[in-house]
C-alpha atoms as a PDB file:
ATOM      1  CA  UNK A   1     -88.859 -53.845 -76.650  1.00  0.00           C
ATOM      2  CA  UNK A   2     -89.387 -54.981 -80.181  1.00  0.00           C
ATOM      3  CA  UNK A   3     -86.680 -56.249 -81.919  1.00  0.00           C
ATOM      4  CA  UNK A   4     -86.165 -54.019 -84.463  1.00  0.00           C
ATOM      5  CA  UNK A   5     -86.042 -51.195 -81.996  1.00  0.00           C
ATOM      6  CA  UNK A   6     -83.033 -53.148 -79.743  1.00  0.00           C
ATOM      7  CA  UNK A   7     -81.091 -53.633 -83.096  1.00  0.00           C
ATOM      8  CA  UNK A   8     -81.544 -49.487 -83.574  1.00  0.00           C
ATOM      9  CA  UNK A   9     -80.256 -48.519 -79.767  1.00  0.00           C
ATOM     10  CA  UNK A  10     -77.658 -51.066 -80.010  1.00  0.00           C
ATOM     11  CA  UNK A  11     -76.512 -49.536 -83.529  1.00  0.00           C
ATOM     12  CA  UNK A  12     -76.879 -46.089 -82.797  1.00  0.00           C
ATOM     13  CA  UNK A  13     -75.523 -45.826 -79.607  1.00  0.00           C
ATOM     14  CA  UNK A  14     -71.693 -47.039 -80.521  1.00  0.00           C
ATOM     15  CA  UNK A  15     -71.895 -43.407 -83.079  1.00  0.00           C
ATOM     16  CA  UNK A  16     -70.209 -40.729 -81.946  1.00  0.00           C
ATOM     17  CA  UNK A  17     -72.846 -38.517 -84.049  1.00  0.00           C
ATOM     18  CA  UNK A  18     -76.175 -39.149 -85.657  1.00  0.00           C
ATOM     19  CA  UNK A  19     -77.096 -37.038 -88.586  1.00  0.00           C
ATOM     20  CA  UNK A  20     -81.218 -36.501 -89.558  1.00  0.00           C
ATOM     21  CA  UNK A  21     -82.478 -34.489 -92.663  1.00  0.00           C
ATOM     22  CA  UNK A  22     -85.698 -33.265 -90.509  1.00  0.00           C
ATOM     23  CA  UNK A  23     -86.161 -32.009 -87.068  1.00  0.00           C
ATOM     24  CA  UNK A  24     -88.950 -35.161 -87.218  1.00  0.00           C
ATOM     25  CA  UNK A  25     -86.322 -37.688 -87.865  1.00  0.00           C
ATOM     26  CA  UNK A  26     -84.079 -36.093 -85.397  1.00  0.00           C
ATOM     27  CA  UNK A  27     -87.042 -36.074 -82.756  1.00  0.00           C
ATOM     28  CA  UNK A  28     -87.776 -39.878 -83.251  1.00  0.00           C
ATOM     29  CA  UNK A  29     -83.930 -40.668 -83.095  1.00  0.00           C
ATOM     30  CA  UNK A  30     -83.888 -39.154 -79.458  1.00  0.00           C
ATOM     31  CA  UNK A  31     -85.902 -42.296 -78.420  1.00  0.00           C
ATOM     32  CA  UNK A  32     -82.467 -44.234 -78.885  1.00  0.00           C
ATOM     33  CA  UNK A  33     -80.512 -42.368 -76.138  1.00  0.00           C
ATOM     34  CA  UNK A  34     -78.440 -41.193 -79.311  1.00  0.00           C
ATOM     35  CA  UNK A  35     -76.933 -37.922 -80.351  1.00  0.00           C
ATOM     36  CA  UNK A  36     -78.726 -36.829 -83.234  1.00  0.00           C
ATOM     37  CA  UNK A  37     -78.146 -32.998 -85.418  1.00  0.00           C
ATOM     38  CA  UNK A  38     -80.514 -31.935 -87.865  1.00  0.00           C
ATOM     39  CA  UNK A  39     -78.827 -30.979 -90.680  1.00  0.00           C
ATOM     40  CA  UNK A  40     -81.556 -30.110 -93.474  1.00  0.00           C
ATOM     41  CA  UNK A  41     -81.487 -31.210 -96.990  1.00  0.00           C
ATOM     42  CA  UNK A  42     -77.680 -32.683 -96.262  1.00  0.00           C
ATOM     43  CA  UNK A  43     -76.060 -28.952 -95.628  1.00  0.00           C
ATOM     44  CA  UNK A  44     -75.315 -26.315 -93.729  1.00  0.00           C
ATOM     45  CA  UNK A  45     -75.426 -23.362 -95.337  1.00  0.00           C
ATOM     46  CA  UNK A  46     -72.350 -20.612 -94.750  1.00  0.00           C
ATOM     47  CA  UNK A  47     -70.024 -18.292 -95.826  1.00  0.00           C
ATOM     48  CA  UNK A  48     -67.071 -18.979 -97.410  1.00  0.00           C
ATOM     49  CA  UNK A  49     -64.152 -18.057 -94.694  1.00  0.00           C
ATOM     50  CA  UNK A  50     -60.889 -19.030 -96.552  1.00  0.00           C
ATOM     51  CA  UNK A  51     -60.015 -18.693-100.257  1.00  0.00           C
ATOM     52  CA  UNK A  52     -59.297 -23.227 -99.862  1.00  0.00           C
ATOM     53  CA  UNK A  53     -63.609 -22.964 -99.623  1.00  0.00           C
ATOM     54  CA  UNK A  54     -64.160 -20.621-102.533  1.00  0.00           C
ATOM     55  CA  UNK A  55     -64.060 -23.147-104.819  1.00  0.00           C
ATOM     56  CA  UNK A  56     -67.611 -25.044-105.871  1.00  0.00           C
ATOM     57  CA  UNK A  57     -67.908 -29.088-106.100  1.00  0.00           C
ATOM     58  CA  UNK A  58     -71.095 -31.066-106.525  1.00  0.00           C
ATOM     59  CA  UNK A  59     -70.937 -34.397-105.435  1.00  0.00           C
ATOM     60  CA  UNK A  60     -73.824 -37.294-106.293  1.00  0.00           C
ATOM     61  CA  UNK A  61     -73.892 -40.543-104.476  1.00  0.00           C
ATOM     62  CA  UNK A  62     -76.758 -42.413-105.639  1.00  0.00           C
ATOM     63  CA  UNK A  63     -77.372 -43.785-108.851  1.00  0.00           C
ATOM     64  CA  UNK A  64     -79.552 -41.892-111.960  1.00  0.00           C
ATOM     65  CA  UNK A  65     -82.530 -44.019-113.192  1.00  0.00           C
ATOM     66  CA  UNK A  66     -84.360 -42.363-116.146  1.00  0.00           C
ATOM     67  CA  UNK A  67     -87.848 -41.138-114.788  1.00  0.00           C
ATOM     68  CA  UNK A  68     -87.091 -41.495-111.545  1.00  0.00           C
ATOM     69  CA  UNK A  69     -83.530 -39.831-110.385  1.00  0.00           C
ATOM     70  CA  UNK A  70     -83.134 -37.197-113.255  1.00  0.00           C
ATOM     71  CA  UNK A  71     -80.247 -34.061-112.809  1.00  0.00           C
ATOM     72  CA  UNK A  72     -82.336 -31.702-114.727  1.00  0.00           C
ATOM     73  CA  UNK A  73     -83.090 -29.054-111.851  1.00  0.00           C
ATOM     74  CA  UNK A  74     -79.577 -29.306-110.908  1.00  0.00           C
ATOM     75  CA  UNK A  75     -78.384 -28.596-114.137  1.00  0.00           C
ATOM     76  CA  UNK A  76     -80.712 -25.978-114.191  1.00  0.00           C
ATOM     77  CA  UNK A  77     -80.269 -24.719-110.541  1.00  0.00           C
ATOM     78  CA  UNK A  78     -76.751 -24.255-111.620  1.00  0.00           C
ATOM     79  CA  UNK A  79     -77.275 -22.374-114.894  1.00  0.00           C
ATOM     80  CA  UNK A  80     -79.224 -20.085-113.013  1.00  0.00           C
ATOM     81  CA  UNK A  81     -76.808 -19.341-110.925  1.00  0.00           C
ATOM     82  CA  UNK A  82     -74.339 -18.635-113.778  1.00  0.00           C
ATOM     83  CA  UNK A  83     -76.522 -16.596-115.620  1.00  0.00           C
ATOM     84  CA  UNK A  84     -76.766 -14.409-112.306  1.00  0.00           C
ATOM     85  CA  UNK A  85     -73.692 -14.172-111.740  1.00  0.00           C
ATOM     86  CA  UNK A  86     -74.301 -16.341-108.324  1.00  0.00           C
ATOM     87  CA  UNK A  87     -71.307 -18.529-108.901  1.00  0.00           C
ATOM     88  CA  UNK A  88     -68.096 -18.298-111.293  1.00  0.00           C
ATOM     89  CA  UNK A  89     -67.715 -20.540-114.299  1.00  0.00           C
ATOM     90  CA  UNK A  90     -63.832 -21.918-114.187  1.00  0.00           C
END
């Protein structure tokens, strides 16, 4: 077994939960005995169920490099969704 491969079983296997962005990534992770969910693009979409979820937060983790990283179709995603009356400005 290569070495890069023991480093990812011995990793993976002390999760309690692996996540993958693609059913591919979530196939190959299978290789490392490991529980892996697909969760694609980062969320699951659903309906609100309590008035504490009605509430709308974007979060951004990563850094914003000029040309490469740039917020302008989520700024736009979002104004589209105001102007349709998709989500409430408050």
């Amino acid at each position: 077994m290569p070495f890069q491969d023991w480093v990812w079983k011995n990793l993976l296997k002390k999760s309690d939960l692996v996540l993958a962005v693609s059913n591919g990534v979530g196939d190959a992770l299978q290789r490392y005995d490991c529980k892996a969910v697909v969760i694609e693009n980062g969320i699951v979409p659903r309906q609100p169920q309590s008035a504490k979820n009605q509430k709308f937060t974007v979060a951004f983790t990563g850094s914003l490099y000029s040309g490469l990283i740039d917020p302008v179709f989520l700024f736009k995603a979002l104004e589209d969704l105001l102007t349709h009356s998709l989500l409430k400005k408050t």
